[in-house]
Structure formats: structure tokens, C-alpha cells
Protein backbone atom coordinates (compact mmCIF):
# COMPACT_ATOMS: atom_id res chain seq x y z
CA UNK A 1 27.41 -106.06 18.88
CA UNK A 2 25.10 -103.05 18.26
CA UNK A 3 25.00 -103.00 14.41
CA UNK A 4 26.39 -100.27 13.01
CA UNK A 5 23.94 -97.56 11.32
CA UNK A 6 24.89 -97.82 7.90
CA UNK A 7 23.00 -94.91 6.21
CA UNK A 8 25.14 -92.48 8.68
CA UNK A 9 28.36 -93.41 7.37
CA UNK A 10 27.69 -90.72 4.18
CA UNK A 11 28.08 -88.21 6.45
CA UNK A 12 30.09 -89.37 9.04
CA UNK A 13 32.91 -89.49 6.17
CA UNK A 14 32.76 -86.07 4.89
CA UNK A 15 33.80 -85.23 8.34
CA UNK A 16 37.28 -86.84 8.29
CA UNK A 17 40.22 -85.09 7.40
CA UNK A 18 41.46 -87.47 5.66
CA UNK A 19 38.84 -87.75 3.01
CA UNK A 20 40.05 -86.27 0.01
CA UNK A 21 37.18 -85.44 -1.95
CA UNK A 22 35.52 -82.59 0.61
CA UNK A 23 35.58 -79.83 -2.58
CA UNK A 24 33.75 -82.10 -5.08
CA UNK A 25 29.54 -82.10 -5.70
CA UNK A 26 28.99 -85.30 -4.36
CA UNK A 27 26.50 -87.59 -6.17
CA UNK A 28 25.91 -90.45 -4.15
CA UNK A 29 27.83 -92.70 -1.52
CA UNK A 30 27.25 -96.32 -0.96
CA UNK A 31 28.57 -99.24 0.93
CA UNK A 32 30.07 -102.00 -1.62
CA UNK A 33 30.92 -104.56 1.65
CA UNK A 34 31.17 -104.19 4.95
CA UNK A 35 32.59 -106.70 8.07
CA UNK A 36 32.03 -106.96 11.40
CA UNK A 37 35.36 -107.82 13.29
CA UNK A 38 34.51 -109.33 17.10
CA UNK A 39 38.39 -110.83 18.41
CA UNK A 40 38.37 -108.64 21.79
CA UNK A 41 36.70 -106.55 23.86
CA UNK A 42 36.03 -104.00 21.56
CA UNK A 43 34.13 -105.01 18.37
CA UNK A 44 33.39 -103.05 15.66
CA UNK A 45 32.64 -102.82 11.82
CA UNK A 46 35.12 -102.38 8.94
CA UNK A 47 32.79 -100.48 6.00
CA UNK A 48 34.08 -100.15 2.50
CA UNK A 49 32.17 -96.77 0.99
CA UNK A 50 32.48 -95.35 -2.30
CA UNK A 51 32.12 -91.96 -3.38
CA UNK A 52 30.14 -91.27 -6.64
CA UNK A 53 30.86 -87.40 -7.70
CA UNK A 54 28.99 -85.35 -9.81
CA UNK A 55 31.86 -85.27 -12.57
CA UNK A 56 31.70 -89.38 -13.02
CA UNK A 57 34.57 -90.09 -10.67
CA UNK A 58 34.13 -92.62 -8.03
CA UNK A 59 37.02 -93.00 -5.28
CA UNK A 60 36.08 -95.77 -2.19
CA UNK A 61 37.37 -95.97 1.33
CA UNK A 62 38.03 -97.88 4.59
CA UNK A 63 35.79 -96.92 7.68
CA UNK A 64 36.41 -98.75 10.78
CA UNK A 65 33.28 -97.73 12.61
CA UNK A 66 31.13 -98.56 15.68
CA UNK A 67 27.73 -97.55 17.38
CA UNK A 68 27.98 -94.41 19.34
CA UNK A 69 25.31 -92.41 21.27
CA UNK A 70 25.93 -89.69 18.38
CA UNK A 71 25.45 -92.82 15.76
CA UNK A 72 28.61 -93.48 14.44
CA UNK A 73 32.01 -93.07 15.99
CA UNK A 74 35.91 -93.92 14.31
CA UNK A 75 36.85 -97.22 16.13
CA UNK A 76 40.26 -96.71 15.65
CA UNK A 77 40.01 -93.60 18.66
CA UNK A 78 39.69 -96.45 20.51
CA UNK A 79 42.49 -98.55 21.63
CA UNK A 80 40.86 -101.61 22.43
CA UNK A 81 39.84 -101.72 18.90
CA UNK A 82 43.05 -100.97 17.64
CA UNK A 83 44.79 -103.71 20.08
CA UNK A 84 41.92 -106.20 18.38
CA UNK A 85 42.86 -105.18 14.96
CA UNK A 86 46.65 -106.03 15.31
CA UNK A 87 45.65 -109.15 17.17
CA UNK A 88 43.51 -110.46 13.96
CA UNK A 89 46.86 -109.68 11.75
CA UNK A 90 49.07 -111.00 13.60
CA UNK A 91 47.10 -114.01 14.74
CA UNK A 92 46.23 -114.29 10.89
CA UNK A 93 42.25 -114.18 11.71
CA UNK A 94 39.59 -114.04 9.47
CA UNK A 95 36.18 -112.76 8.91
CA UNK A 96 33.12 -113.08 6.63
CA UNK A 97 32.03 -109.50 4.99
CA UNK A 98 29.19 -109.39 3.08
CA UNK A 99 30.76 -110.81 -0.22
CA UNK A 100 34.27 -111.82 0.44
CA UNK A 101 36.38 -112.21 3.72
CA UNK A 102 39.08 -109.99 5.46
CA UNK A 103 41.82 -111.56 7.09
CA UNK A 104 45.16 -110.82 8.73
CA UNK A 105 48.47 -112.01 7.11
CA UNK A 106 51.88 -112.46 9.09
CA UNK A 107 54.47 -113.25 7.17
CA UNK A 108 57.06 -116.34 8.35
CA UNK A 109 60.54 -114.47 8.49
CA UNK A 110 62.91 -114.09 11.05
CA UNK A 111 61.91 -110.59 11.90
CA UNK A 112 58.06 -111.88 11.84
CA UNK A 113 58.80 -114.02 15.10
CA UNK A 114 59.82 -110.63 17.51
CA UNK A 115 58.57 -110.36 20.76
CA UNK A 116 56.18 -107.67 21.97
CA UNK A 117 54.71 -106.93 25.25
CA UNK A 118 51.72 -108.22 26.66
CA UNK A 119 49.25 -105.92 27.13
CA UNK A 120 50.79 -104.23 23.73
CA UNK A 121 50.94 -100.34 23.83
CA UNK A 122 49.59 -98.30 21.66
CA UNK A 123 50.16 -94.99 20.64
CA UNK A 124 48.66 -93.31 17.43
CA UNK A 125 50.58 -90.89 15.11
CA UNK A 126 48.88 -87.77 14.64
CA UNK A 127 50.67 -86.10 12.00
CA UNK A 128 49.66 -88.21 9.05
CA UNK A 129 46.88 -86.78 6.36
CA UNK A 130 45.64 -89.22 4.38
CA UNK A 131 46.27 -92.45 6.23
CA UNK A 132 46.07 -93.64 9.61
CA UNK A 133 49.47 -95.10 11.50
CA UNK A 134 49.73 -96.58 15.13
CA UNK A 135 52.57 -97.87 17.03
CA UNK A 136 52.34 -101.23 18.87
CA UNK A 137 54.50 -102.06 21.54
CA UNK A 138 57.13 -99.03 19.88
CA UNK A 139 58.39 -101.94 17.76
CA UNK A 140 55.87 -101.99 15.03
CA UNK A 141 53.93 -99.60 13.04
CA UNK A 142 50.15 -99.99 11.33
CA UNK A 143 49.20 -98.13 8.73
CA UNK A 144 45.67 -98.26 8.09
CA UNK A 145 44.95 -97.23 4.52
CA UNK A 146 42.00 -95.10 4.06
CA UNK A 147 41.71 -94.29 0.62
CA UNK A 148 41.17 -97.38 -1.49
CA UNK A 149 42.64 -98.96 -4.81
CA UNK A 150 41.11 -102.14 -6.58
CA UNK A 151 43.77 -104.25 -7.37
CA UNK A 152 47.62 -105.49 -6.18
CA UNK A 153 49.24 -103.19 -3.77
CA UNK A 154 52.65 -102.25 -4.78
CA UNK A 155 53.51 -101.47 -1.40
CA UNK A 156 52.66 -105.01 -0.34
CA UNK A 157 53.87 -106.52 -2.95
CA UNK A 158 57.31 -105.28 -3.05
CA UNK A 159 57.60 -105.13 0.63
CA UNK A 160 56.62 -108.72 0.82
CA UNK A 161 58.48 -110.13 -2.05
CA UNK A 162 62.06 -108.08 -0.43
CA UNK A 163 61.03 -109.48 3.13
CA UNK A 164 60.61 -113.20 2.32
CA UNK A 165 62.76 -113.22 -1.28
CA UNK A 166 65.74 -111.65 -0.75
CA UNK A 167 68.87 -110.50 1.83
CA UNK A 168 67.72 -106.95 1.53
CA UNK A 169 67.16 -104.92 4.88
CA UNK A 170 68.15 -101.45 4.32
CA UNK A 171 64.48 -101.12 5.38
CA UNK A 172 61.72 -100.90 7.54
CA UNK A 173 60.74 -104.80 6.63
CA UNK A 174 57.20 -105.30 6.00
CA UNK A 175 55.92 -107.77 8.80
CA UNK A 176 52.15 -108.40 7.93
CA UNK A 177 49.07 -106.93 6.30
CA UNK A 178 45.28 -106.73 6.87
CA UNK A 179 43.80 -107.82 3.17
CA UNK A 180 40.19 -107.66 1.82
CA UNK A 181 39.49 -110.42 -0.77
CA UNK A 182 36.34 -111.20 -2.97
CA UNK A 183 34.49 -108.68 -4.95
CA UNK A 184 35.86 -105.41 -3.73
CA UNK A 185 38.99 -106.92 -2.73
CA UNK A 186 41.66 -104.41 -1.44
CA UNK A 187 44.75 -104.13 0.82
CA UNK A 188 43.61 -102.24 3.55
CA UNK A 189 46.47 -102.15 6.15
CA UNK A 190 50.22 -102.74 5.95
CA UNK A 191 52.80 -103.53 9.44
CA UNK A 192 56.48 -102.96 9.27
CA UNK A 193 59.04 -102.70 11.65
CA UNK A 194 58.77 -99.45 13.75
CA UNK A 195 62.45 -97.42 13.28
CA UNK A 196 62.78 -95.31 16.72
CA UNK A 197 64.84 -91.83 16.02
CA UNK A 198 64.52 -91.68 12.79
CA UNK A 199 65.33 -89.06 10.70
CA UNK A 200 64.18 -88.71 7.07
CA UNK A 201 67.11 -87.85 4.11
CA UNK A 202 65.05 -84.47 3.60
CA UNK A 203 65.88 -82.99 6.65
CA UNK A 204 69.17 -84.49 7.23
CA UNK A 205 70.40 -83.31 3.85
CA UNK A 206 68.68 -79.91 4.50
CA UNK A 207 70.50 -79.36 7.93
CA UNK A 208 73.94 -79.85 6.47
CA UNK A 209 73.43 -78.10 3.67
CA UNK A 210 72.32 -74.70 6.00
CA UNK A 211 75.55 -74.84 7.82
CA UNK A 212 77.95 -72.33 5.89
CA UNK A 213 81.54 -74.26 5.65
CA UNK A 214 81.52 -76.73 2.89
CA UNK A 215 80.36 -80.20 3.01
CA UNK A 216 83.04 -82.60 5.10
CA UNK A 217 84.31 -85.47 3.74
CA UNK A 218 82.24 -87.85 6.06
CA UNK A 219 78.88 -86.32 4.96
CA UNK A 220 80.01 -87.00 1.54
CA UNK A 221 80.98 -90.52 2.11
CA UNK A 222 76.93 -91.08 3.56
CA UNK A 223 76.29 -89.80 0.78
CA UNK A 224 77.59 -92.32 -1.10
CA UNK A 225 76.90 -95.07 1.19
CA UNK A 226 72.84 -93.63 0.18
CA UNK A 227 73.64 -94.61 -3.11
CA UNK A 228 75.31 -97.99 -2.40
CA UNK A 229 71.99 -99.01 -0.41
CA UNK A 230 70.14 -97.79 -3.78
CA UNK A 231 72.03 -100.24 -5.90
CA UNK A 232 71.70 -103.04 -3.39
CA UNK A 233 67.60 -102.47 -3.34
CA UNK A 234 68.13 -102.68 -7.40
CA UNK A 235 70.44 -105.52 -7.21
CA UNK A 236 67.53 -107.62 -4.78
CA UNK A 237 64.54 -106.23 -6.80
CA UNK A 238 66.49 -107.78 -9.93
CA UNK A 239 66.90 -111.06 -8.03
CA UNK A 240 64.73 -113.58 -9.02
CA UNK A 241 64.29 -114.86 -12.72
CA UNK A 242 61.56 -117.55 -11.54
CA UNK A 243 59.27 -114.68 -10.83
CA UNK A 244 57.44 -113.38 -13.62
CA UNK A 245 56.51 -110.26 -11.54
CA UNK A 246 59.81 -109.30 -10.59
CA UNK A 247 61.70 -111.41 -13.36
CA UNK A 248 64.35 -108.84 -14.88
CA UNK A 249 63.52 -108.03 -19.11
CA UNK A 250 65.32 -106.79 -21.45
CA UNK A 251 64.99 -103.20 -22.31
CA UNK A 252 63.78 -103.31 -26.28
CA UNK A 253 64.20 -100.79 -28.95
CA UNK A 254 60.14 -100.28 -28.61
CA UNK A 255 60.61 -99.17 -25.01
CA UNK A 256 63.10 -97.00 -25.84
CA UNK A 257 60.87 -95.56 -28.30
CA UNK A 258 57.65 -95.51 -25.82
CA UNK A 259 60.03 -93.65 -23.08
CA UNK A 260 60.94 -91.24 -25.76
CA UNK A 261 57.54 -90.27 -26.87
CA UNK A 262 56.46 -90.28 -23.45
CA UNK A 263 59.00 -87.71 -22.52
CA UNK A 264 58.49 -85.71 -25.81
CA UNK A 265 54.43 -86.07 -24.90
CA UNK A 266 55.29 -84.69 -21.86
CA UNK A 267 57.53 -81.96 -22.77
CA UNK A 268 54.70 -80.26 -25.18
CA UNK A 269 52.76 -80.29 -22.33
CA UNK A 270 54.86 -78.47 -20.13
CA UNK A 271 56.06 -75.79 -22.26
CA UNK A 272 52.69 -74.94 -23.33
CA UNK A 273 52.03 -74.54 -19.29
CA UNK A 274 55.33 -73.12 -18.20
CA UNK A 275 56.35 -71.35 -21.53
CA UNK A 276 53.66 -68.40 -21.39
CA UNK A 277 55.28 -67.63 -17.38
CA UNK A 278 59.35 -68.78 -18.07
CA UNK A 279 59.64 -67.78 -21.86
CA UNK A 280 63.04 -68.88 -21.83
CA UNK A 281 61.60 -72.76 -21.56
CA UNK A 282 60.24 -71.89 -25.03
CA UNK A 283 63.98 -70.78 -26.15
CA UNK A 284 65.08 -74.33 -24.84
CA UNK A 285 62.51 -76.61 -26.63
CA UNK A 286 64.94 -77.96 -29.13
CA UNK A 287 67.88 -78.85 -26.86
CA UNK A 288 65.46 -80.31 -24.38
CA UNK A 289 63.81 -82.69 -27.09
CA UNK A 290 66.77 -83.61 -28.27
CA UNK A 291 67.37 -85.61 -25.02
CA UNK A 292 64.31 -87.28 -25.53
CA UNK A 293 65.82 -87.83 -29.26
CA UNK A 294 68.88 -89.62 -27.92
CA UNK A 295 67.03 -92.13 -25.65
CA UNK A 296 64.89 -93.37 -28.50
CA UNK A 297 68.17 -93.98 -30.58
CA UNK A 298 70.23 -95.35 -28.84
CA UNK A 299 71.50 -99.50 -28.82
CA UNK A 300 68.88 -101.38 -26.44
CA UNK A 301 70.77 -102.83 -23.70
CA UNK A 302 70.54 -102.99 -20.26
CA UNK A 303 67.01 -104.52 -18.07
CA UNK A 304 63.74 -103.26 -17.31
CA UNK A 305 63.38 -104.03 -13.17
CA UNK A 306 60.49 -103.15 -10.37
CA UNK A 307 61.91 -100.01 -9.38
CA UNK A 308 60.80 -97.98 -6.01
CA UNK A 309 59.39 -95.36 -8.93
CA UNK A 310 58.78 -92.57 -6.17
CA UNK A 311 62.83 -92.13 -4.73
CA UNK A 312 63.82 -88.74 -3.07
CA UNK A 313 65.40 -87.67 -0.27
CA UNK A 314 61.93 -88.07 2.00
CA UNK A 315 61.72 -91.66 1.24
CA UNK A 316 65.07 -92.58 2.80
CA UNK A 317 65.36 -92.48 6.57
CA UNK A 318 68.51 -92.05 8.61
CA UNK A 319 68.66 -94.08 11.54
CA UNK A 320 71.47 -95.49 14.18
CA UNK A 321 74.09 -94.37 11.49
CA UNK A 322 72.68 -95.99 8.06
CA UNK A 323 70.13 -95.37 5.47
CA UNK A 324 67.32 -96.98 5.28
CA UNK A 325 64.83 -97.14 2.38
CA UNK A 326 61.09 -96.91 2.78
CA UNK A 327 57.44 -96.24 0.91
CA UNK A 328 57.43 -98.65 -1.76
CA UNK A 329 53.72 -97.48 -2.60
CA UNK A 330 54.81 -95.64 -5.91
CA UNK A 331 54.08 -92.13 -7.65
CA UNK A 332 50.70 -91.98 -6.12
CA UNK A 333 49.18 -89.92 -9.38
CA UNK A 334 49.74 -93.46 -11.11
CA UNK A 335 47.67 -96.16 -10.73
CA UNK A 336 48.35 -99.72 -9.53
CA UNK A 337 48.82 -100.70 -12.63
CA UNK A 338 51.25 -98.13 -13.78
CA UNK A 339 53.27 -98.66 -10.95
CA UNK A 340 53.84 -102.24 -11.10
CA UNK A 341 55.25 -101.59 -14.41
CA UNK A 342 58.90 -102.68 -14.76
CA UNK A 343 61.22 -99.94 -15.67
CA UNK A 344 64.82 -98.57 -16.04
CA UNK A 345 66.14 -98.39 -12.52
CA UNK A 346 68.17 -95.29 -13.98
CA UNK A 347 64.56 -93.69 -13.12
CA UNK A 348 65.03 -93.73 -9.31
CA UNK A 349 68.56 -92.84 -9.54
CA UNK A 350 66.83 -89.49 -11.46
CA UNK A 351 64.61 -89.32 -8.95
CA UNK A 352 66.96 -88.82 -6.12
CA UNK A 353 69.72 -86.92 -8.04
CA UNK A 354 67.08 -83.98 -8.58
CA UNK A 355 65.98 -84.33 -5.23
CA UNK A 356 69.35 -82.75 -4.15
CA UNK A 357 68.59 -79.54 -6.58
CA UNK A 358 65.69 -79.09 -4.59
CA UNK A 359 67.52 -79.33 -1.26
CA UNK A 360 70.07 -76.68 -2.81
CA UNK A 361 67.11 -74.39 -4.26
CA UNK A 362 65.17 -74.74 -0.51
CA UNK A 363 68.40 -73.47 1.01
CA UNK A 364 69.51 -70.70 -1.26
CA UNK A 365 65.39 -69.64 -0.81
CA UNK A 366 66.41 -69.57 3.42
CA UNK A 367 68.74 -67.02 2.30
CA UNK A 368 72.00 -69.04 3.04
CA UNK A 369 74.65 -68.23 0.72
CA UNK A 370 75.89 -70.29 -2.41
CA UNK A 371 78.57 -73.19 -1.36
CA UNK A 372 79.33 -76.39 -3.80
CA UNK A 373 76.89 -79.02 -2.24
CA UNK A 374 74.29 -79.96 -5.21
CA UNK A 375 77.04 -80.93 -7.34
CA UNK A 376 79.44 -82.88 -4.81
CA UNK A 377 76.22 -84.54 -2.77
CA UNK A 378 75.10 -85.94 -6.54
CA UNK A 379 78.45 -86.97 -7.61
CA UNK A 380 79.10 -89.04 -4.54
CA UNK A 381 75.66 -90.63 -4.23
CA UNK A 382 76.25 -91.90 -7.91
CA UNK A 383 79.51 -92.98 -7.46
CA UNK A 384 78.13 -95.28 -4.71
CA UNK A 385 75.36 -96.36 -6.79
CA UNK A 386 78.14 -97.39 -9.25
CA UNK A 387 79.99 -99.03 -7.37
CA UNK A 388 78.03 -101.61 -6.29
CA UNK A 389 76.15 -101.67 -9.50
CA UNK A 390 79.24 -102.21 -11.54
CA UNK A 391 78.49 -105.15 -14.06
CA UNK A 392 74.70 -105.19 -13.25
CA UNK A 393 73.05 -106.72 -16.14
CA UNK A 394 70.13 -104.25 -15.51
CA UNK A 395 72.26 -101.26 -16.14
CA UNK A 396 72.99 -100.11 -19.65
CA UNK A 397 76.26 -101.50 -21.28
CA UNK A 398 78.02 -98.49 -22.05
CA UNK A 399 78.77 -95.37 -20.91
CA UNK A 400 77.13 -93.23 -23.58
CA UNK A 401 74.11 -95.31 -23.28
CA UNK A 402 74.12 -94.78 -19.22
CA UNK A 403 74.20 -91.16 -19.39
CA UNK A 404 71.73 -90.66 -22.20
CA UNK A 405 69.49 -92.87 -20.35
CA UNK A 406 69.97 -91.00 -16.85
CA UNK A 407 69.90 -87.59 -18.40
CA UNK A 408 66.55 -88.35 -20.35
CA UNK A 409 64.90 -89.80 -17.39
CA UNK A 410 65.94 -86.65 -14.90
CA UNK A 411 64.42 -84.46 -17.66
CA UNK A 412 61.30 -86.46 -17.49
CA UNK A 413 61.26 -85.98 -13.44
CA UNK A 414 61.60 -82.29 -14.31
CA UNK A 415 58.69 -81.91 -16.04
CA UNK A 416 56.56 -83.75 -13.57
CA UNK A 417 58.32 -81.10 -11.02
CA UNK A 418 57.35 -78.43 -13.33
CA UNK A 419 53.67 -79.61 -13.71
CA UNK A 420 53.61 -80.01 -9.99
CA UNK A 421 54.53 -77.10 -8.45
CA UNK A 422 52.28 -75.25 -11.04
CA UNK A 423 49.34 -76.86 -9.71
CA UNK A 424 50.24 -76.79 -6.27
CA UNK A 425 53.14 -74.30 -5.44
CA UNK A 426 53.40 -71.64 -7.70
CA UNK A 427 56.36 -70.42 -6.06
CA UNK A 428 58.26 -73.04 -6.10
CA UNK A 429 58.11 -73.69 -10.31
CA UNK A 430 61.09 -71.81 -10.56
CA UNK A 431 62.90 -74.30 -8.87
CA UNK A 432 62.54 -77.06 -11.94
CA UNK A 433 62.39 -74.19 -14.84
CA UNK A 434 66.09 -73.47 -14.06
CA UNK A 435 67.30 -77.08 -13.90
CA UNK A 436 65.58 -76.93 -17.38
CA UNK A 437 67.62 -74.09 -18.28
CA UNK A 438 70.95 -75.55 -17.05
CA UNK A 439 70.71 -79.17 -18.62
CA UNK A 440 73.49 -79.22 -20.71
CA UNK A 441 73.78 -79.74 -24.16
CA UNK A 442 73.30 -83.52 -25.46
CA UNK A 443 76.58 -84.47 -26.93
């Protein structure tokens, strides 16, 4: 194989969409290991770049690359490349890079041993931004990770440890992943089972809630089925005791204090952000804090688990009439580290419960009229959560405890909503600011 002209790849990756740092002074870029994969017909280099910008921030990235008569061209436009890439997964291959080895992992489960045709199609989704995802054979999907993180993958991780650990498969089960080991070590591809017709909980939920009669009993009773496939994740994430990464603790007074102060850190953040547009937040400081109050107060009881920490109604698909749960990468604004932590799973039952304000906000914004669906969508996705949850040691003991706990967690999703759309979509703030203003009292 050609070799691959290294000093181009500086500004062969400023040219991607999918590099994220195109509005930053750049202060250097440099390749920290690099591989040359030759399993096929096509053979071509994987390159691990980072990015050293003028501020002191450093972010690296994947670039599958070969030779081209302009100097360096994207290998995976190519689908010889891409066949060759699957091929070293699934085949579990390995290669030598320049100070570790990357190598393809296939995991031994029932699912692992499907059958795909020979020669395997491919067919590469365009729509993503900051990844790249093909579709072999229309039975499984790649995602090639672009934008790198040192350290354990908590989409891997969790997708692997559900896959091989547990009965769960309200999901699209992770079959195999392309891993980077030694010195700048890295996950840097993930394949799960390709769902055909899918459509994600976002859009479902919005589409019924845009038609004008009220919400049928059936779409309630998905609904609640949602939340039963919630509780069973919970229930298979809390599974294993032998594991010391997924081994259920008890929640302790001290994190019920460090949630607290979190919130309450968070909250004085907000409302010095929010309060000077929405000076009604400022009104509302003392009620709000005193939800933050409660939590640190009350009797510890109850587990910290591996949650999905990132649930709304876009990470839920809806497919041959069920719900399936997917993207078990995590808040990306954390980092690895963060995410991995255990935590309350009361967090991702926040997550989603607000997620159906914002379906009833984007609505009412259409300029459909108000109907009761936020409140009767919520109540029946908890009521499924709580029903198969029902004597979970990982859920608080008593009722006053459970909805201090919930309440004080969907405020804390609030003001990450609040912060968000501030940065991003100014428009859209007021959406969060009057869920602020309607939290009830704490009792």
C-alpha cells in the first residue's frame, strides 16, 4: 500500500463536517498513532489526530484515510474499505499501530452467530453529524466514532455487559466493536443489530399528540408499556452483585448531600442566567431550593445503579409494535468518567418524564390547541415503571422518599434544559422556565 501522506491529514480534517472544532484558532495538530489495516482489496490507514487549540484544549479523532491523486481521500467513501473494516470486527482481526494494536471484537451471544449475505451490502447513512454509521447486509449497523475519548466507553460497556450479562433485549443488542489499545487506546467503532422501520419515541409521541381528540386508551397503555421496558433495563443494569462496575450500592446520606449541593450549585447558576430574562425564576428561588433541601434530608435508602443517564423520548425507538431502548453513550457534556458514575435510576425516569413537557410545549408552539396529554402520557409511563419496579431494592423505600427523590432530580434536568436552550435555542428557554414556574410546592 501507498503510504498515506501524513502531514496532509491537518488539513484534510478541517474539511469534514463532522469535525467539531472548525470555529476555534487552531494551534497545532499531530498524529499520536496511526495503523495500516490490509484484510481485502481495499487497504487503507486508520490515523488518530489531535487537535491542540489556541485556548489549551486538545480534542483527538479517528481518520480512516488512503492515498488519493489529490493526497488524501476518506476510505470509508469507499465500500471495499468499509466491507474490509467489518470483516476485521467480525473476524476479530488485529493490527500493529505504531504503539499499540487495533483489533476487532465479536462478542459470543446468540444474536452474535446471525447470518449475513455474502458479498455483504453496504449502504451508508447520510444524515448523521458527528459520527459515521453504515448498514451491512440491512441487518447490522457500524458506527464509526470520529471524535475521540481516552478511556472506557460507556456505550460499550453497558451495551456489552446487557448483551452477554443479562435477559435484557428491549434493544438494539450490541454485536461487536472495533477497539484501539496501548497508549492512546480508544473505542473507535461500535456494531449493533440494525432495527428496519423504526421510529424514534420523539416523533411517535409528537404525531399523537398533534391529532386534536384526546389521547386513546391504547396509546396510553404504550405508554406505559415505555415505562415497563424502563424498569426492566433498571432491573438488568442492577443485576449482578459480582461486578464491581455494575454491582448495585447503597445510596448514603453523603450522596444525598452531594446531589443536593449539586442541584443547589446548579440552581445559582441558572437563575443568575435566566433570572435577568424570566424575573419570575428569581420570585421562585426559595421554593425551588427547597427541593434541593428535601433530597439532602431525607432517610438514605434505596441503590445507586448504572443508569442510561441521557433518557428521552429520542433515545427510545418504536419498532414492530414495542419499545426499544438505545444510545447508552451518556450526557455527552460529561465525561467518561462522569458517566460511568452509578446513580439514582429515579434520574432517567426524570429524564423521560420532562421529555413529555417538551413534546406538549413543541405542540402547543405548532399552534395545536391545549388537550390533557403531558399529564396522562407521564402518569401512565410511571405507573408502568412502577409496576415492574415494585419492591426493587434500588428504588427508595417509601413513598415520601420516592417523590422527593424524583421531584429533585426533574428539577435538576430543568436546569440543564434551561442552561441549554440558552446557549443554543434561545427560543426555546421558555419551555423549561415555566416547568420551573409550575413545580409545585414541596410538601
Amino acid at each position: 500500500m501507498t503510504p498515506v501522506d501524513l502531514a496532509r491529514l491537518p488539513e484534510f480534517l478541517k474539511q469534514q463536517r463532522w469535525f467539531s472544532g472548525k470555529a476555534w484558532p487552531i494551534k497545532s495538530v499531530s498524529v499520536v498513532d496511526h495503523a495500516t489495516l490490509d484484510f481485502g482489496p481495499c487497504a487503507f490507514s486508520l490515523a488518530i489526530v489531535e487537535v491542540l487549540y489556541e485556548l489549551g484544549k486538545s480534542e483527538r479523532y479517528l481518520l480512516p484515510v488512503k492515498p488519493s491523486s489529490e493526497g488524501v481521500q476518506d476510505a470509508l467513501e469507499d465500500v471495499e474499505c468499509l466491507r474490509a473494516l467489518f470483516r476485521l470486527i467480525r473476524e476479530q482481526k488485529e493490527a500493529s499501530s505504531a504503539s499499540g494494536r487495533v483489533h476487532g471484537e465479536w462478542l459470543p451471544t446468540e444474536e452474535g452467530r446471525l447470518s449475513l449475505p455474502e458479498p455483504i451490502t453496504v449502504r451508508r447513512l447520510m444524515v448523521e453529524q458527528s459520527n459515521t454509521s453504515v448498514v451491512f447486509g440491512e441487518k447490522v449497523i457500524l458506527k464509526i466514532i470520529r471524535k475521540l475519548e481516552v478511556g472506557v466507553n460507556p456505550e460499550h460497556e453497558m451495551g456489552r455487559f446487557l448483551a452477554t450479562r443479562t435477559s435484557f433485549r428491549a434493544m438494539p443488542t450490541l454485536l461487536g466493536a472495533l477497539l484501539l489499545e496501548g497508549a492512546s487506546g480508544a473505542t473507535l467503532g461500535l456494531v449493533h443489530r440494525f432495527v428496519p422501520n423504526a421510529v424514534d419515541g420523539w416523533k411517535y409521541t409528537l404525531d399523537r399528540f398533534r391529532k386534536a381528540e384526546p389521547l386513546d386508551a391504547s396509546f396510553l397503555e404504550e405508554m406505559k408499556e415505555m415505562g415497563r421496558r424502563l424498569g426492566e433495563l433498571h432491573k438488568a443494569l442492577a443485576s449482578d452483585a459480582s461486578d464491581p462496575v455494575f454491582a448495585p450500592e447503597p445510596v448514603l446520606q453523603e450522596d444525598l448531600q452531594r446531589w443536593s449541593a449539586s442541584i443547589m450549585g446548579e440552581l445559582g447558576v441558572t437563575l443568575a442566567d435566566a433570572g435577568r430574562l424570566h424575573v419570575d425564576l428569581e420570585r421562585q428561588r426559595e421554593r425551588l431550593l427547597e427541593h434541593a433541601r428535601r433530597l439532602a434530608h431525607v432517610t438514605p435508602s434505596g441503590q445507586k445503579i448504572r443508569i442510561h443517564g441521557d433518557l428521552h423520548l429520542g433515545q427510545v425507538l418504536r419498532s414492530e409494535d414495542q419499545w426499544l431502548i438505545f444510545d447508552f453513550e451518556g450526557e455527552p457534556s460529561r465525561t467518561f468518567t462522569q458517566r460511568r458514575e452509578k446513580y439514582s435510576p429515579l434520574r432517567d425516569v426524570a429524564g423521560m418524564l420532562r421529555s413529555f413537557d417538551y413534546a406538549e410545549a413543541t405542540v402547543l408552539l405548532e399552534g395545536n390547541p391545549p388537550a390533557p396529554r403531558m399529564a396522562p402520557s407521564r402518569d401512565a409511563f410511571l405507573a408502568g415503571y412502577r409496576e415492574v419496579t415494585r419492591g426493587a431494592a434500588f428504588l427508595p423505600a417509601d413513598e415520601e422518599t420516592f417523590w422527593v427523590m424524583l421531584r429533585a432530580f426533574e428539577l435538576e434536568k430543568l436546569l440543564y434544559e434551561v442552561r441549554y436552550e440558552l446557549a443554543n435555542r434561545p427560543d426555546w428557554v421558555r419551555i423549561p422556565v415555566q416547568a420551573l414556574l409550575r413545580m409545585e410546592d414541596p410538601k
